[in-house]
C-alpha atoms as a PDB file:
ATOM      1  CA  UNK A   1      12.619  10.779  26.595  1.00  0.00           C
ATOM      2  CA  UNK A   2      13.577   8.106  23.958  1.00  0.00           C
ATOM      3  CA  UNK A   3      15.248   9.504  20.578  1.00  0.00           C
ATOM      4  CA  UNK A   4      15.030   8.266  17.381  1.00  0.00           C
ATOM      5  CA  UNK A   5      17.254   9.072  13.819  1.00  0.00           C
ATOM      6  CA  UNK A   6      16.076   8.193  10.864  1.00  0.00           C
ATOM      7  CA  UNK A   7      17.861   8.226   7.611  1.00  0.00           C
ATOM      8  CA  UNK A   8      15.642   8.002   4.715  1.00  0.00           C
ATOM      9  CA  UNK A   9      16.529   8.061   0.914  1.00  0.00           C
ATOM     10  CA  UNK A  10      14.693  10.486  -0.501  1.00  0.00           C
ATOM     11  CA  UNK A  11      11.565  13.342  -0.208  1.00  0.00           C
ATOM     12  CA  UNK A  12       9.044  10.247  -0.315  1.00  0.00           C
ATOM     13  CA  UNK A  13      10.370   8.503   2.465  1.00  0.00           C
ATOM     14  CA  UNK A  14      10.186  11.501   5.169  1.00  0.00           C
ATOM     15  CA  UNK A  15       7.187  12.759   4.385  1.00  0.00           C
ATOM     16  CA  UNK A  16       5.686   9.089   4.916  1.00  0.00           C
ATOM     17  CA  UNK A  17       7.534   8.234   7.797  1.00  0.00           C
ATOM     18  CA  UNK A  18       6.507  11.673   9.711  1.00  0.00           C
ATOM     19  CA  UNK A  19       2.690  10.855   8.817  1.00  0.00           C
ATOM     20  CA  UNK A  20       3.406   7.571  10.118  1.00  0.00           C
ATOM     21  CA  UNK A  21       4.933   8.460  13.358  1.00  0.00           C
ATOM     22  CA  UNK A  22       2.153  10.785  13.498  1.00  0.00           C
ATOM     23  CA  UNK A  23      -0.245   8.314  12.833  1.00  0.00           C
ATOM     24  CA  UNK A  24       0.677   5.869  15.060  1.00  0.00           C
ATOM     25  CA  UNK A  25       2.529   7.693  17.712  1.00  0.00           C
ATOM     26  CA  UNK A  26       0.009  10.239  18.100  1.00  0.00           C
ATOM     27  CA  UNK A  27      -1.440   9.080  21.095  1.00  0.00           C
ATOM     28  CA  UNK A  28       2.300   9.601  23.149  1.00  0.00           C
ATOM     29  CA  UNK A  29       3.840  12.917  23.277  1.00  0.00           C
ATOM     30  CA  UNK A  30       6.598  13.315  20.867  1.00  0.00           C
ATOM     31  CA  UNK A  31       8.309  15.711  18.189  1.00  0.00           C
ATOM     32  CA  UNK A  32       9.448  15.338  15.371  1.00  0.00           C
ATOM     33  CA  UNK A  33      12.107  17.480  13.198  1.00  0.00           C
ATOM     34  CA  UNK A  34      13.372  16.645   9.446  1.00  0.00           C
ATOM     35  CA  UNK A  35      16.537  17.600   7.895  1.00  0.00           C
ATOM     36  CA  UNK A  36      18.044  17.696   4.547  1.00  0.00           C
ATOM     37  CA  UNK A  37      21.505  16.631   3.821  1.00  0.00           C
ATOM     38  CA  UNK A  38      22.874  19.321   1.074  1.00  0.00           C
ATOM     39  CA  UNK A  39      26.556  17.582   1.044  1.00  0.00           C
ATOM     40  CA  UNK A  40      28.482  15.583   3.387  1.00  0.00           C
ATOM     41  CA  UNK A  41      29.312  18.408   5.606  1.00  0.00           C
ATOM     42  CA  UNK A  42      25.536  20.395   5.844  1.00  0.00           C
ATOM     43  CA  UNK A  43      22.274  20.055   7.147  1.00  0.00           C
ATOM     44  CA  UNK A  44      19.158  21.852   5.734  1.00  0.00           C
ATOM     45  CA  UNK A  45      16.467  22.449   8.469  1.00  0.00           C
ATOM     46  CA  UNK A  46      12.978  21.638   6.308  1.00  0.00           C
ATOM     47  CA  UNK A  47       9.913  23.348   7.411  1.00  0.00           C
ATOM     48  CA  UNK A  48       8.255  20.094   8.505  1.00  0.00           C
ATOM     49  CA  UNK A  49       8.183  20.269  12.219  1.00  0.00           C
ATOM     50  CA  UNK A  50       5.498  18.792  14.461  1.00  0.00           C
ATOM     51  CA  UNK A  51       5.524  18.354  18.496  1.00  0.00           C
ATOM     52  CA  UNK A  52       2.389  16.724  20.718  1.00  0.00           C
ATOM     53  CA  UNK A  53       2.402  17.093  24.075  1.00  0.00           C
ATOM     54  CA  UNK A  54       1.149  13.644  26.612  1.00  0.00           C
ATOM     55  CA  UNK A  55      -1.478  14.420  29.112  1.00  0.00           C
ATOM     56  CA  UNK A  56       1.317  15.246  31.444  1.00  0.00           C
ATOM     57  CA  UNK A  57       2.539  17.847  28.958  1.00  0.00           C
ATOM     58  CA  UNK A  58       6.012  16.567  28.160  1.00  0.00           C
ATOM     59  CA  UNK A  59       7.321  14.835  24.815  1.00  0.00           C
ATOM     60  CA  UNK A  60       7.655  11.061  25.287  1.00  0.00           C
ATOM     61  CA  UNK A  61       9.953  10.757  21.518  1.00  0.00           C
ATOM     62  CA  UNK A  62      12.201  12.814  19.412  1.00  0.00           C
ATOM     63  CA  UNK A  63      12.253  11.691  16.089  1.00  0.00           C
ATOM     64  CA  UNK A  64      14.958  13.157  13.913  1.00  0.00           C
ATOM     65  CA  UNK A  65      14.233  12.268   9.882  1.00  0.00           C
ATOM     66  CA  UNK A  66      17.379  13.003   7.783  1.00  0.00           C
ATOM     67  CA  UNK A  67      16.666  13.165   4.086  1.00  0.00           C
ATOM     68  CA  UNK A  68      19.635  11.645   2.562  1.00  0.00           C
ATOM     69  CA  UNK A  69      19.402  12.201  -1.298  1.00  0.00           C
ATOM     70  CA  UNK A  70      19.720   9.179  -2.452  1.00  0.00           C
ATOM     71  CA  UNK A  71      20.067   5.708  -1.456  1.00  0.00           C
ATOM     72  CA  UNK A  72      23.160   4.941  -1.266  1.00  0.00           C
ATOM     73  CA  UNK A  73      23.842   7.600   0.946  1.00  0.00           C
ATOM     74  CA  UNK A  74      21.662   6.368   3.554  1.00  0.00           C
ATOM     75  CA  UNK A  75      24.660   4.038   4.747  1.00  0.00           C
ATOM     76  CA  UNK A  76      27.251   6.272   4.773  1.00  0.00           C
ATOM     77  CA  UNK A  77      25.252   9.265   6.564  1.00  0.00           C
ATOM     78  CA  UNK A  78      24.446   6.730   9.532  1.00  0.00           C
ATOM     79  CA  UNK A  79      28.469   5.158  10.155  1.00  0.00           C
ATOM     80  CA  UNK A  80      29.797   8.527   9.492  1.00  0.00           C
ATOM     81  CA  UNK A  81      27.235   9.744  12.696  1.00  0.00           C
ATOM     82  CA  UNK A  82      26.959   6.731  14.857  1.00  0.00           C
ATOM     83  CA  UNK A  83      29.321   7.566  17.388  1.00  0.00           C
ATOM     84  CA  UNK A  84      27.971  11.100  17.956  1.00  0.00           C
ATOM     85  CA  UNK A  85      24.128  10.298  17.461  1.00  0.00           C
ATOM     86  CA  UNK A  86      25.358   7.486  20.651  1.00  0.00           C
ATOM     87  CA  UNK A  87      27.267  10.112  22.724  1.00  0.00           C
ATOM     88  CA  UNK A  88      23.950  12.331  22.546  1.00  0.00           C
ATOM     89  CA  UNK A  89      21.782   9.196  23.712  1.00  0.00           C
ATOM     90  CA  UNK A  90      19.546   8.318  20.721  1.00  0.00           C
ATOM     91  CA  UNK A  91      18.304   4.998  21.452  1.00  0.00           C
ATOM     92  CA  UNK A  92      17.554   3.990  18.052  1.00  0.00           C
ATOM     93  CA  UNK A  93      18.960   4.800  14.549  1.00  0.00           C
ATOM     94  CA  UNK A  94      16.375   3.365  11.394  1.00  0.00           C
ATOM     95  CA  UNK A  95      17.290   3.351   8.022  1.00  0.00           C
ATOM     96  CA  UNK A  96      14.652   3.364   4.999  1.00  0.00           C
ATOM     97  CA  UNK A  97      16.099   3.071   1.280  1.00  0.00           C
ATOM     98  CA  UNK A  98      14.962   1.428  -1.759  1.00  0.00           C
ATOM     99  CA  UNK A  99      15.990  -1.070  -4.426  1.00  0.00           C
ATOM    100  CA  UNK A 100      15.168   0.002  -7.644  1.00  0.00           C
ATOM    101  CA  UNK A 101      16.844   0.289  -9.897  1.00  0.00           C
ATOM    102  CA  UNK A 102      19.068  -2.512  -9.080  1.00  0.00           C
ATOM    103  CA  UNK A 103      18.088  -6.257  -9.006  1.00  0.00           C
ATOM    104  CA  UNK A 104      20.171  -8.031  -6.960  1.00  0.00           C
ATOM    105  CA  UNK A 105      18.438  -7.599  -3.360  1.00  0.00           C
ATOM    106  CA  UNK A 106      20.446 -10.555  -1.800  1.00  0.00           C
ATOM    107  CA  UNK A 107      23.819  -8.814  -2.920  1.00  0.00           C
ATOM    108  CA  UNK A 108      22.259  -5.443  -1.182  1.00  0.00           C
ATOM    109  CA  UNK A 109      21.297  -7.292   1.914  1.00  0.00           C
ATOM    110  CA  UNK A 110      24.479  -8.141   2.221  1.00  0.00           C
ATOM    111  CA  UNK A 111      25.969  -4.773   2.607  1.00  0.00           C
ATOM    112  CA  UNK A 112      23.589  -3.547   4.469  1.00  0.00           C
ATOM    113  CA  UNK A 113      25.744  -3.188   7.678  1.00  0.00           C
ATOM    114  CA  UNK A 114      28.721  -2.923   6.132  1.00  0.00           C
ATOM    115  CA  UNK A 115      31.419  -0.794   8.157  1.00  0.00           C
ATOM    116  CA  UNK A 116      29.168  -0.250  11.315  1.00  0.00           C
ATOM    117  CA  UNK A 117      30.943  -1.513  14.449  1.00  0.00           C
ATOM    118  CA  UNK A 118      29.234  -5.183  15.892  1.00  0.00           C
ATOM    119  CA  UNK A 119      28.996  -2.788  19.211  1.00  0.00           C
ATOM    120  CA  UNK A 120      26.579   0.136  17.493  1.00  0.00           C
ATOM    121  CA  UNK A 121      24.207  -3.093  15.430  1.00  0.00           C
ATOM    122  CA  UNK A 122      21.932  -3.360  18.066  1.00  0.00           C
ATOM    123  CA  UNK A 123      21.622   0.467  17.498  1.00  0.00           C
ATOM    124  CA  UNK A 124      20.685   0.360  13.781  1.00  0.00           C
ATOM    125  CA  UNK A 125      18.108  -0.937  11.410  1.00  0.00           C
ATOM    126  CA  UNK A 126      18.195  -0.632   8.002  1.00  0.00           C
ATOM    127  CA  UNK A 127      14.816  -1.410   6.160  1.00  0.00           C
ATOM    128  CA  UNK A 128      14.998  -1.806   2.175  1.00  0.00           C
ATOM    129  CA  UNK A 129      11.666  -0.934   0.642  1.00  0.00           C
ATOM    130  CA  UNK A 130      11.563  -3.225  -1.824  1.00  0.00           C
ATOM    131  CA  UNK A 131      11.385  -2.390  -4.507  1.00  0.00           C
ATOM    132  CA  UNK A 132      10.422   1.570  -3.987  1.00  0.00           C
ATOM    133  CA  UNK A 133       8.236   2.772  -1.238  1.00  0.00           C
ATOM    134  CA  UNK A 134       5.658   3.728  -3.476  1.00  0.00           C
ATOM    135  CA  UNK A 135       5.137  -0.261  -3.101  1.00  0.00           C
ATOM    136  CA  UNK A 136       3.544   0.278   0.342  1.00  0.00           C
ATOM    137  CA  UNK A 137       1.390   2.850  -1.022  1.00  0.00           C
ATOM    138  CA  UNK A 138       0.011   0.961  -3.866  1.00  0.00           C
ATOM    139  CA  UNK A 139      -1.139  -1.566  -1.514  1.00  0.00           C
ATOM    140  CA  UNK A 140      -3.623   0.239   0.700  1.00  0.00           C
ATOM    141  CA  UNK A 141      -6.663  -0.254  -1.196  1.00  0.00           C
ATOM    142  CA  UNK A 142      -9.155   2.070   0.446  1.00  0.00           C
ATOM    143  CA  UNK A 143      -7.077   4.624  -0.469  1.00  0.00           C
ATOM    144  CA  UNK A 144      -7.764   4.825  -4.191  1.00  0.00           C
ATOM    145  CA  UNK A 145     -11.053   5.907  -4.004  1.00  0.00           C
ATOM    146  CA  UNK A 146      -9.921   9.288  -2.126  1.00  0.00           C
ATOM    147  CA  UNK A 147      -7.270   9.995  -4.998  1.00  0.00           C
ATOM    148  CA  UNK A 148     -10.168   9.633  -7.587  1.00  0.00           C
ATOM    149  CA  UNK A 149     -13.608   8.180  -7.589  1.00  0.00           C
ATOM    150  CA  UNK A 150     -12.873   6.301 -11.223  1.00  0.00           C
ATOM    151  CA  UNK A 151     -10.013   4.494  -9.018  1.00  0.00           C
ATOM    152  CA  UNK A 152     -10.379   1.509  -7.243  1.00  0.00           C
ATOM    153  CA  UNK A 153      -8.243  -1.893  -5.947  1.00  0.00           C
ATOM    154  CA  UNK A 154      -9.489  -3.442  -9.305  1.00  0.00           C
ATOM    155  CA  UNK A 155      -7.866  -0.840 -11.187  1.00  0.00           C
ATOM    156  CA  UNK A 156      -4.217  -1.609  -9.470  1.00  0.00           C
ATOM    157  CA  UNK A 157      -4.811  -4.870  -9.700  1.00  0.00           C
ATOM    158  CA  UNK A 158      -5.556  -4.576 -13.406  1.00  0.00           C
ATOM    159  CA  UNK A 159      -2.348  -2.435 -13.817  1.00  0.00           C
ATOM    160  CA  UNK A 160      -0.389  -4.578 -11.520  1.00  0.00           C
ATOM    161  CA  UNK A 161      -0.991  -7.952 -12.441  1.00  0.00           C
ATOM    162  CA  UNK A 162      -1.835  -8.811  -8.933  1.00  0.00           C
ATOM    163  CA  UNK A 163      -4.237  -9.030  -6.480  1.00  0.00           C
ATOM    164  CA  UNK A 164      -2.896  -5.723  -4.319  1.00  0.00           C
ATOM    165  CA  UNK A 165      -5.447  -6.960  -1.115  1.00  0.00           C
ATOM    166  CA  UNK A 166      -4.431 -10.142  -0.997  1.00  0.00           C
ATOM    167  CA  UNK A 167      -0.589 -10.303  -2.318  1.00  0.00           C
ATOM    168  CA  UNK A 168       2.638  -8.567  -1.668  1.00  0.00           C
ATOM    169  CA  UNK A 169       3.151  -5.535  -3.149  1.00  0.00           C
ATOM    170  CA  UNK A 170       7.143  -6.308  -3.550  1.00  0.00           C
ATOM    171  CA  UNK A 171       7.033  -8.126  -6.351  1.00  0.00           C
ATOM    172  CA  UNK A 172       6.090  -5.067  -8.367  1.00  0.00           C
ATOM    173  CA  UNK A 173       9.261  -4.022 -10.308  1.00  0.00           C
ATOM    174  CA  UNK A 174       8.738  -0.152 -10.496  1.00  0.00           C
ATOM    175  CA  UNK A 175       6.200   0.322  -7.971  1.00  0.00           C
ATOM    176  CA  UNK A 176       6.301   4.575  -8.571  1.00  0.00           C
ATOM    177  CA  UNK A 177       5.426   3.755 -12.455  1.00  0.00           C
ATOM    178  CA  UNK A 178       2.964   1.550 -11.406  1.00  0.00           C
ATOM    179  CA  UNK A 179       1.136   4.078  -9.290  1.00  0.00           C
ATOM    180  CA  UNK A 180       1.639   6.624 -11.732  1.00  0.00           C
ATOM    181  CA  UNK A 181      -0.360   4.069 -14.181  1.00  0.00           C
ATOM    182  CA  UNK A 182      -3.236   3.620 -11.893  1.00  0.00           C
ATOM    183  CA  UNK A 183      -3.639   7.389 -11.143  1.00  0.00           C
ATOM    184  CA  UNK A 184      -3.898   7.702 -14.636  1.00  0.00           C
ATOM    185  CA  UNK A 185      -7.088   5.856 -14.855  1.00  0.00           C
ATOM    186  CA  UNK A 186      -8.346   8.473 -12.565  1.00  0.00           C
ATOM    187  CA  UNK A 187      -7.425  11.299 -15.034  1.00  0.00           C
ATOM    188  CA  UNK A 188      -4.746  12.326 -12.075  1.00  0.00           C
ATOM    189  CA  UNK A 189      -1.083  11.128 -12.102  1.00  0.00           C
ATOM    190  CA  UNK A 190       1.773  10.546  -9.494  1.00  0.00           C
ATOM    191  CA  UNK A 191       5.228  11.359  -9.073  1.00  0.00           C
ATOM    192  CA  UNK A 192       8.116  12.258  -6.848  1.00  0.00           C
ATOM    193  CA  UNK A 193       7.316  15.775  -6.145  1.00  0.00           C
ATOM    194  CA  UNK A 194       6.063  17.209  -2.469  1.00  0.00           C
ATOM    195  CA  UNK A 195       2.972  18.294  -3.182  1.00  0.00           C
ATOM    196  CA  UNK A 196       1.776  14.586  -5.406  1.00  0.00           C
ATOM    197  CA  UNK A 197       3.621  12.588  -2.740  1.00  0.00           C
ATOM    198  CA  UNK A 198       2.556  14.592   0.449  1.00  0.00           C
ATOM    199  CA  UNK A 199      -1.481  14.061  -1.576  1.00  0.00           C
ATOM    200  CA  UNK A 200      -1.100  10.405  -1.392  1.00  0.00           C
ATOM    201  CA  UNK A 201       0.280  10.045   1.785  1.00  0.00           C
ATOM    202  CA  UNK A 202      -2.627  11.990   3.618  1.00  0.00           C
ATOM    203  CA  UNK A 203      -4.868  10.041   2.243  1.00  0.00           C
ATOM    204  CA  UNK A 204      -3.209   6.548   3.033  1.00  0.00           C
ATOM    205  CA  UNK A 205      -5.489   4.415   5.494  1.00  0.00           C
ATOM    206  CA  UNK A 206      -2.814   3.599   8.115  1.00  0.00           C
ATOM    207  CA  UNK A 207      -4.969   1.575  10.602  1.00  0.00           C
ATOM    208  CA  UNK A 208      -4.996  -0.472   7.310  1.00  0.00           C
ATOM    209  CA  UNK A 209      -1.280  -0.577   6.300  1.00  0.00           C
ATOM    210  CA  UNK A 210      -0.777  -1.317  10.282  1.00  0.00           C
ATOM    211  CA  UNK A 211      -2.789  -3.918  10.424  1.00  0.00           C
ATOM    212  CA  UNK A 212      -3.240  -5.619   7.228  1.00  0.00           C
ATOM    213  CA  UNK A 213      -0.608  -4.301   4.716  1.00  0.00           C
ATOM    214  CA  UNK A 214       2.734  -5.516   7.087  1.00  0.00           C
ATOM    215  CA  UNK A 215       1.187  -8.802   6.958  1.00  0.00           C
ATOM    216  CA  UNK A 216       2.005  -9.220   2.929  1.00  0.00           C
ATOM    217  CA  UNK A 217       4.591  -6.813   2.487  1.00  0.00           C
ATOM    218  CA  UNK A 218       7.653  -7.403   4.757  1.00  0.00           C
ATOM    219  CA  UNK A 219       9.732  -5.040   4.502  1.00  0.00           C
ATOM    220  CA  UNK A 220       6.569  -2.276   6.279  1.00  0.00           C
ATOM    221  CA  UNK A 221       6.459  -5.316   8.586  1.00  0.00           C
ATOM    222  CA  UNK A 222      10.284  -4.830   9.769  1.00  0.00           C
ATOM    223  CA  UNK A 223       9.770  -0.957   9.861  1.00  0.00           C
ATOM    224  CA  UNK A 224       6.582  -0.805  11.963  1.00  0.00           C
ATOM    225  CA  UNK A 225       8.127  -3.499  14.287  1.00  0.00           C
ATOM    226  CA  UNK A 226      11.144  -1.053  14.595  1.00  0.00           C
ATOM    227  CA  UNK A 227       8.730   1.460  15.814  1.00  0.00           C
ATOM    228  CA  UNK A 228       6.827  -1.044  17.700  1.00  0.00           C
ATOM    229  CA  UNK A 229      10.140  -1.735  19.375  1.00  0.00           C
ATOM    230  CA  UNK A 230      10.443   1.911  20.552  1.00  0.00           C
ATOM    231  CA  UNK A 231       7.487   2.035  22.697  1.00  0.00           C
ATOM    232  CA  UNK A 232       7.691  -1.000  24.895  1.00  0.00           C
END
């Protein structure tokens, strides 16, 4: 059985990533648990725990999502548990934060690795979603309609600036202000809490973000070929 950490940022980022393992795992047998960090020293078990069974009746993956509370913890929280997530044989250690606020991405990039031992890197990804995941989101377009039927790619595109179909979605500079805009236009809103965030992400078109959306927005690109990655 091959196991998988993930550190993620924030609330948004693990309940996306388990619908996406979900999504496109689903067909292998896996499980998945998610944890909360409440300080350095604690974990939080969070009632978001899913296992599938293969054909043969045995779990192929064991994802472990870590909510870290805040970006720049996401680091930290993966070299402070390298050694003992390598000890207990994960196979795999992926790390999802965002950019905004901040501006510089090449200065972030730079950093990205910083303090993890050259012999645990071919252990660990870290993904930025630039510039918040939200970004992803706004660029499924056959999910608008679902939210609200007075939504549709026209209207992000009219709030956006862009063409969300056809360009990348990075180049938005608050991409969870921008879907908060185009909800609007719906007479529904967005924001950071469970119950809008878990809404949106059920209703996300993933054969679409899997097969069209990585191929304008790179940073999804790097994260689904992590997960790619896992099942060869």
């Amino acid at each position: 059985m091959k196991k998988i950490a993930l550190f993620v940022e924030g609330q948004t980022e693990q309940i996306f990533i388990e619908k996406l393992i979900r999504e496109i795992i689903g067909r292998h047998g896996f499980s998945i648990e998610n944890y909360k960090f409440i300080n350095e020293n604690k974990l939080e078990s969070i009632p978001l725990w899913f296992s599938a069974k293969n054909n043969n009746g045995h779990s192929e993956y064991c994802f472990i999502i870590y909510d870290c509370c805040g970006d720049d913890s996401v680091q930290s929280f993966i070299r402070e548990r390298l050694d003992s997530l390598q000890s207990e044989a994960f196979s795999m250690v992926i790390g999802i934060r965002d950019v905004f606020p901040e501006t510089n991405i090449e200065k972030i990039k730079q950093h990205l690795y910083f303090g993890i031992p050259e012999n645990q890197k071919h252990l660990t990804n870290i993904i930025l979603a630039i510039n918040e995941t939200e970004a992803w989101f706004i660029a499924d377009e056959n999910h608008y309609p679902k939210i609200s039927n007075k939504i549709s790619y026209e209207t992000a595109n009219e709030i956006t600036g862009i063409d969300v179909r056809k360009d990348s979605t990075e180049v938005i500079p608050h991409p969870s202000e921008a879907l908060k805009q185009i909800y609007m236009k719906g007479k529904t809103t967005y924001d950071k809490s469970q119950k809008k965030v878990q809404r949106t992400v059920n209703e996300l078109d993933y054969e679409n973000l899997y097969i069209n959306v990585r191929n304008r927005n790179n940073s999804l690109n790097e994260l689904l070929t992590c997960l790619d990655g896992i099942m060869q």
